[in-house]
C-alpha atoms as a PDB file:
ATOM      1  CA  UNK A   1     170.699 -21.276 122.691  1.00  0.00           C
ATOM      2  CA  UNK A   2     173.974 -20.309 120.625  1.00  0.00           C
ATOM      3  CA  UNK A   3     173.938 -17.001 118.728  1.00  0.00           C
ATOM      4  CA  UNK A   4     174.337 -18.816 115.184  1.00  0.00           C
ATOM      5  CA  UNK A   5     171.091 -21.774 115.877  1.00  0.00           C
ATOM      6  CA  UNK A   6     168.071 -19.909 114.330  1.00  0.00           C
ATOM      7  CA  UNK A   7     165.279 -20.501 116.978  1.00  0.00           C
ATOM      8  CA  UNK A   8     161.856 -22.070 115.123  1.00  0.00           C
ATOM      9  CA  UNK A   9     158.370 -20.628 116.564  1.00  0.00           C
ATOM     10  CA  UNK A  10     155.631 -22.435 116.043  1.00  0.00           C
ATOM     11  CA  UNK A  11     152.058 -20.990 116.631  1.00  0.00           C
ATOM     12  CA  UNK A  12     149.762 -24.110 117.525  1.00  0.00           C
ATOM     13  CA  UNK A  13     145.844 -23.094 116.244  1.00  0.00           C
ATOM     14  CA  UNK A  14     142.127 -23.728 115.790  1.00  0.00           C
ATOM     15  CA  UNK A  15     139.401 -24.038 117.337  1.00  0.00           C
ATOM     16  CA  UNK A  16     138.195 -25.084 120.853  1.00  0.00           C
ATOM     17  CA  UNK A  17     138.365 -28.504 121.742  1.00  0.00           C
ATOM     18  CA  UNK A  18     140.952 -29.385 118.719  1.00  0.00           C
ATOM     19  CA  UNK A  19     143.972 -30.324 121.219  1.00  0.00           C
ATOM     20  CA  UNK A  20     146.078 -27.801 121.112  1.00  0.00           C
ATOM     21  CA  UNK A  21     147.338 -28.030 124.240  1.00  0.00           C
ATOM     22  CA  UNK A  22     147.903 -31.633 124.343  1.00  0.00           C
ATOM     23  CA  UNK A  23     149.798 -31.175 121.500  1.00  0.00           C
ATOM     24  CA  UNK A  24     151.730 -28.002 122.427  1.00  0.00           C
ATOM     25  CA  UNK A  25     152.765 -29.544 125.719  1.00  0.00           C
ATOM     26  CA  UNK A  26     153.987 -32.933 123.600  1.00  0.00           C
ATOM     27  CA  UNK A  27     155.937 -30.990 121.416  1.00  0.00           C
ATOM     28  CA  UNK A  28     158.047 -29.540 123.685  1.00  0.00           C
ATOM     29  CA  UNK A  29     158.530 -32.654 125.341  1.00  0.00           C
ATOM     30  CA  UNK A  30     159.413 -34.369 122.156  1.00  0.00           C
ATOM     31  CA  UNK A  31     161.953 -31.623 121.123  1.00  0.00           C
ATOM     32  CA  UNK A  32     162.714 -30.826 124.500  1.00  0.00           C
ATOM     33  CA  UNK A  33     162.277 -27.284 124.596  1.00  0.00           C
ATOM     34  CA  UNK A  34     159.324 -24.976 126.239  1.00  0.00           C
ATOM     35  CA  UNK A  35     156.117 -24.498 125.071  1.00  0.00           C
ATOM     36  CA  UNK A  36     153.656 -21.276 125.925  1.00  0.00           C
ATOM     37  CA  UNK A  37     150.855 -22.130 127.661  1.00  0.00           C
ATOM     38  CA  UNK A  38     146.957 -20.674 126.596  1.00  0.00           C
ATOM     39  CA  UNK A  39     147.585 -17.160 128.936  1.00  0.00           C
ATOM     40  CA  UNK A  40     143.573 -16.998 128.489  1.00  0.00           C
ATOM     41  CA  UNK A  41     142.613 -19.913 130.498  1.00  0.00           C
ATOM     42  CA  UNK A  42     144.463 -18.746 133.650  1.00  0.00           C
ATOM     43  CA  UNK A  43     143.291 -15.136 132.726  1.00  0.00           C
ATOM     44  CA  UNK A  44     139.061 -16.442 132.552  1.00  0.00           C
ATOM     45  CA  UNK A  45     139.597 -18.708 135.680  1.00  0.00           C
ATOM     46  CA  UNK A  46     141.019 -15.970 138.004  1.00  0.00           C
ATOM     47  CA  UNK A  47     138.586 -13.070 136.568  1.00  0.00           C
ATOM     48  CA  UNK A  48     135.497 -13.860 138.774  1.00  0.00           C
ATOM     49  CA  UNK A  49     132.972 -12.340 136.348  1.00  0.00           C
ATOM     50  CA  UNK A  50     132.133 -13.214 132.817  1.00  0.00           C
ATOM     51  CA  UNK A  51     134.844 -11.670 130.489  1.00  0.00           C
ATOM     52  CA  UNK A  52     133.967  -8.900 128.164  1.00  0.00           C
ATOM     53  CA  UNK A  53     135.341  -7.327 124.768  1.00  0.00           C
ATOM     54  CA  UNK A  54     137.906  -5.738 126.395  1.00  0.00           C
ATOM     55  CA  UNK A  55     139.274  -8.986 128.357  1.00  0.00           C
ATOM     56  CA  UNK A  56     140.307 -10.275 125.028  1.00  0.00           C
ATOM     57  CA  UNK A  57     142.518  -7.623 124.659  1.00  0.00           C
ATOM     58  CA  UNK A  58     144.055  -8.237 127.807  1.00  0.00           C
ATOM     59  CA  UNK A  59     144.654 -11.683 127.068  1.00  0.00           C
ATOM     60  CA  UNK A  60     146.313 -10.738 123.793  1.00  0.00           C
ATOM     61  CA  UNK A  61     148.701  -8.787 125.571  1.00  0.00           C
ATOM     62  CA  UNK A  62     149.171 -11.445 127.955  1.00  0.00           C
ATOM     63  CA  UNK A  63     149.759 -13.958 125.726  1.00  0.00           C
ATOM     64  CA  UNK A  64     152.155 -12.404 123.988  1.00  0.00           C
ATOM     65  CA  UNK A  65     154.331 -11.185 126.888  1.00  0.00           C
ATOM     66  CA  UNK A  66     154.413 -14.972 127.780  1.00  0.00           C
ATOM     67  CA  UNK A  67     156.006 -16.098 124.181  1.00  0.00           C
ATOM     68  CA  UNK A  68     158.843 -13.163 124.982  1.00  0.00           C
ATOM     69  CA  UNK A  69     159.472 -14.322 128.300  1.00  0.00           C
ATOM     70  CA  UNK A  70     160.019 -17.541 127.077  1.00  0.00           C
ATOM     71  CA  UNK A  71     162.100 -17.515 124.102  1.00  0.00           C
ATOM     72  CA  UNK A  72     165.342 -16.307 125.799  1.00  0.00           C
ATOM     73  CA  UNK A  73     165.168 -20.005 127.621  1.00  0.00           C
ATOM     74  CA  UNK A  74     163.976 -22.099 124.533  1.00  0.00           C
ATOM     75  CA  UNK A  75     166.089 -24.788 122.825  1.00  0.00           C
ATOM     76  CA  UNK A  76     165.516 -24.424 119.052  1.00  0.00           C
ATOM     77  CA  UNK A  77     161.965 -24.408 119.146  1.00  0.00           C
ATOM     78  CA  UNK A  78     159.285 -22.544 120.997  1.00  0.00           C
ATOM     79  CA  UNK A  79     155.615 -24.162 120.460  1.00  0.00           C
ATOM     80  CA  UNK A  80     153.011 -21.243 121.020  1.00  0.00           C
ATOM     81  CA  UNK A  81     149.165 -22.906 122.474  1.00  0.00           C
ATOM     82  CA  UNK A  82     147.647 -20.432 120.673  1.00  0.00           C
ATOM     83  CA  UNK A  83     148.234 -17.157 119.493  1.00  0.00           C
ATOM     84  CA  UNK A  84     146.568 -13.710 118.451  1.00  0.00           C
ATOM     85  CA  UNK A  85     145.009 -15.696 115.274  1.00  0.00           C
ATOM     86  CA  UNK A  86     142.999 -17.274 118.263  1.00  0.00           C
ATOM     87  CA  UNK A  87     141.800 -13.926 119.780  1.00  0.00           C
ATOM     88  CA  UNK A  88     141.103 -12.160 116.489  1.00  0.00           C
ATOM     89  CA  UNK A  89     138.728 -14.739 115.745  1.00  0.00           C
ATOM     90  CA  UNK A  90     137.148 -15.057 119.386  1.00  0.00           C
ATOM     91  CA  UNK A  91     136.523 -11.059 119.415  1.00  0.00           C
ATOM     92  CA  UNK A  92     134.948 -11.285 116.093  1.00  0.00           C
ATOM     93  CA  UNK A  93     132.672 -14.142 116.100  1.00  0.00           C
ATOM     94  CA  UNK A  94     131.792 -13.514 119.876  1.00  0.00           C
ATOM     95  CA  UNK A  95     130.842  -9.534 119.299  1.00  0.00           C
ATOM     96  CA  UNK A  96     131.176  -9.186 115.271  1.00  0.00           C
ATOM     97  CA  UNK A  97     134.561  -6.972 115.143  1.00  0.00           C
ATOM     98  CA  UNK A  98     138.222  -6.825 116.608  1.00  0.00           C
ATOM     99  CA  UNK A  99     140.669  -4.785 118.605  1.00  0.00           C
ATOM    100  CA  UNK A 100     142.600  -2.481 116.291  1.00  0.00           C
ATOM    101  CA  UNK A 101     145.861  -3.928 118.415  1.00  0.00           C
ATOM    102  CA  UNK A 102     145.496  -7.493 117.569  1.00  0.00           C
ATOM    103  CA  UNK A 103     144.625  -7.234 114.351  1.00  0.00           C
ATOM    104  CA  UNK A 104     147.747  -5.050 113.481  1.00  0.00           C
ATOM    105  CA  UNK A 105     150.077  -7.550 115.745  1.00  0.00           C
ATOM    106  CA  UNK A 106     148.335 -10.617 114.455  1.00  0.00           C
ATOM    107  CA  UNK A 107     149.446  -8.900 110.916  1.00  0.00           C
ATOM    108  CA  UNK A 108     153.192  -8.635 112.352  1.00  0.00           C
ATOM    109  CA  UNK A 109     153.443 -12.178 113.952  1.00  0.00           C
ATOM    110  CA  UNK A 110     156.434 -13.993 112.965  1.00  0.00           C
ATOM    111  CA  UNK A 111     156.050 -17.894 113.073  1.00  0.00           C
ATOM    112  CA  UNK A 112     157.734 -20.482 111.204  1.00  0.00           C
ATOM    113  CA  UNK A 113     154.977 -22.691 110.725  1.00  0.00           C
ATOM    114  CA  UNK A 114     151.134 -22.608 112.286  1.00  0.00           C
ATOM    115  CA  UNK A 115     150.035 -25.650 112.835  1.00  0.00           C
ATOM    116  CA  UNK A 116     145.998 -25.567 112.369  1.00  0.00           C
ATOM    117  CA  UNK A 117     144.682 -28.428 114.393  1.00  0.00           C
ATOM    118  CA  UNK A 118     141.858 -29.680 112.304  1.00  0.00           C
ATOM    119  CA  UNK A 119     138.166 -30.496 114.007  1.00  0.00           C
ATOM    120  CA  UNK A 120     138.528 -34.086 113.829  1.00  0.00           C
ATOM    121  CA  UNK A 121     138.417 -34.773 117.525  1.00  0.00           C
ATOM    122  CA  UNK A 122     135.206 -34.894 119.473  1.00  0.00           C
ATOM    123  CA  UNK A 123     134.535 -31.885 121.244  1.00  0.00           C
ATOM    124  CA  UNK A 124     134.652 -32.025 125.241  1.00  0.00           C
ATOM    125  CA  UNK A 125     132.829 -30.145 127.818  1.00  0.00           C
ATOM    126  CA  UNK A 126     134.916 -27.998 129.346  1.00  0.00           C
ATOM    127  CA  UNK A 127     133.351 -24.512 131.249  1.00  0.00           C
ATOM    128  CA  UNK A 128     135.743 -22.514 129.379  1.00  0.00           C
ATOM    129  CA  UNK A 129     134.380 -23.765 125.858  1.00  0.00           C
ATOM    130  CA  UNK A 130     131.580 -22.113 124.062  1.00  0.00           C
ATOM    131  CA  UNK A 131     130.872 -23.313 120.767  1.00  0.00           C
ATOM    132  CA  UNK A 132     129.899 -26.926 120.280  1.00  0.00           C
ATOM    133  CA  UNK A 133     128.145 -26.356 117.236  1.00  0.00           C
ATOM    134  CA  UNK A 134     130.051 -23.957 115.472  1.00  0.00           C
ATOM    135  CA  UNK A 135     133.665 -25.871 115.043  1.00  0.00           C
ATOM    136  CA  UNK A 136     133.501 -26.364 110.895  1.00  0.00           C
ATOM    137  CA  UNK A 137     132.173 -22.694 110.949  1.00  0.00           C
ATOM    138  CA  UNK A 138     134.952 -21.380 113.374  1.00  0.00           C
ATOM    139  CA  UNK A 139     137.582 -23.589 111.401  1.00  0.00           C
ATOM    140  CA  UNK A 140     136.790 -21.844 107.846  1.00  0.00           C
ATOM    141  CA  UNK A 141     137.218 -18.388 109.725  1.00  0.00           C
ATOM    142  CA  UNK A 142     140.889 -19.305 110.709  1.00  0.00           C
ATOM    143  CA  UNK A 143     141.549 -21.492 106.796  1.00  0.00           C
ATOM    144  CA  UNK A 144     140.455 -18.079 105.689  1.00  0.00           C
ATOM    145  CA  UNK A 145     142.735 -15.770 107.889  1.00  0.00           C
ATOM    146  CA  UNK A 146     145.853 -17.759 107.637  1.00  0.00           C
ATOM    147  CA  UNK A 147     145.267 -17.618 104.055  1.00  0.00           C
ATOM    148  CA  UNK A 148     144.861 -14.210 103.937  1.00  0.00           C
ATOM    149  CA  UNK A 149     147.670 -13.360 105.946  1.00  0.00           C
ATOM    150  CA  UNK A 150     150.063 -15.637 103.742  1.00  0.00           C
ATOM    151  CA  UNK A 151     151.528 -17.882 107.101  1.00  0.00           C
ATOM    152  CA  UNK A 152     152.885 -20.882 106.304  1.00  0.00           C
ATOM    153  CA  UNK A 153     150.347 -23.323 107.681  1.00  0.00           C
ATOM    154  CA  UNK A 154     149.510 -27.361 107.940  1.00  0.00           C
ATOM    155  CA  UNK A 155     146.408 -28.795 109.070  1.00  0.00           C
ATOM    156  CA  UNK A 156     147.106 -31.383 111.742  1.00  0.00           C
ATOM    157  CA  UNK A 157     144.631 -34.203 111.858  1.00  0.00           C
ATOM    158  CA  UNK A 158     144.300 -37.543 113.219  1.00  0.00           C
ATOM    159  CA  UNK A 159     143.864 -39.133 116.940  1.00  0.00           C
ATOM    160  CA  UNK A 160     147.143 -39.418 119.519  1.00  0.00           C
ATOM    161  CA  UNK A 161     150.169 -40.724 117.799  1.00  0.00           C
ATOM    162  CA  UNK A 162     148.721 -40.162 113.991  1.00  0.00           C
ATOM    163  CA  UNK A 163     147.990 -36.225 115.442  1.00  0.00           C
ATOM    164  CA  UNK A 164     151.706 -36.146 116.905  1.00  0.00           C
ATOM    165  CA  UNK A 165     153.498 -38.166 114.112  1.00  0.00           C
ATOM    166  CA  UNK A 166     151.476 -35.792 111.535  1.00  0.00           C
ATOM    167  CA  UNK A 167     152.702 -32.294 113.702  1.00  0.00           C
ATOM    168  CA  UNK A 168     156.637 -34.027 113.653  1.00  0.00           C
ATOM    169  CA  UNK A 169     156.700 -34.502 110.270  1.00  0.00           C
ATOM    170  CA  UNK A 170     155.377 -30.750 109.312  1.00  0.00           C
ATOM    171  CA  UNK A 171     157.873 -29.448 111.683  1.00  0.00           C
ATOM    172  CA  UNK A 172     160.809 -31.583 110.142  1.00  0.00           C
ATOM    173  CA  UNK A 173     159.677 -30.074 106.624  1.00  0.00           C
ATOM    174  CA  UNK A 174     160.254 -26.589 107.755  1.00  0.00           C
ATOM    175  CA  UNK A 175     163.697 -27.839 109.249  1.00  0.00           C
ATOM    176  CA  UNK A 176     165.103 -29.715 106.785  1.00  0.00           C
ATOM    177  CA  UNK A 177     163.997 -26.706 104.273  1.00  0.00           C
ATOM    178  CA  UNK A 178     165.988 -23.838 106.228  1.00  0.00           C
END
């Protein structure tokens, strides 16, 4: 990437089961670029005991030295599966309060655009996923903390193309403002 071509992050967020890493992965494809894969999954499959308060700290950490690695090779954009919006909620629904560390780097994150992928998909089994019944619940918690925080957000809804089409044209808005 040239010196002078500003690099666009884009934190992809929400809920379980809301496809953001169908949608992460298609971005990058579409824009050809690199996308940052969910560090936690790899992290909870290779633990080999259930994860505790402190895991999620460790996953923060990992998660974020993932995005650095990867922006040095990135080609105008860099689409983030998830981000520390993801484990400030997760520590604080799961065991009712947060890691002083994420919360201040959540507070310090610098994306272009979060896009919030909305809880209009069914939600899949998957052994990772906990909370079936508590997507619209989960969903207000991040409306309310990327409100809070100010970051420039859209909701992405619909199914396949609709979803992608709808993710393009929020990302051309923040493009074709800068």
């Amino acid at each position: 990437m040239g010196k002078s071509e500003k690099l666009f992050k884009i934190a992809i967020t929400g809920p379980e089961s809301t496809g953001k890493s169908l949608l992460a992965a298609s971005l990058a494809d579409h824009y050809r670029t690199v996308y940052v894969p969910e560090f936690a999954r790899v992290y909870l499959l290779n633990l080999g005991r259930a994860y505790t308060y402190d895991d999620i700290l460790d996953v923060a950490r990992g998660q974020k030295k993932s995005e650095e690695a990867l922006v040095p090779i990135a080609k105008k954009f860099i689409f983030s599966d998830t981000e520390l919006l993801v484990t400030k909620i997760w520590c604080e629904f799961k065991y009712g309060k947060c890691h002083a560390w994420i919360e201040d780097q959540f507070y310090r994150q610098q994306y272009d655009l979060y896009l919030f992928t909305d809880i209009d998909l069914p939600w899949e089994f998957d052994p990772m996923r906990e909370h079936p019944d508590h997507r619209k619940i989960l969903f207000d918690m991040y409306r309310k903390e990327l409100e809070k925080a100010g970051f420039n957000y859209r909701i992405v809804s619909g199914k396949d193309e609709e979803r992608m089409n709808n993710a393009i044209d929020a990302i051309n808005d923040i493009v074709n403002r800068d």
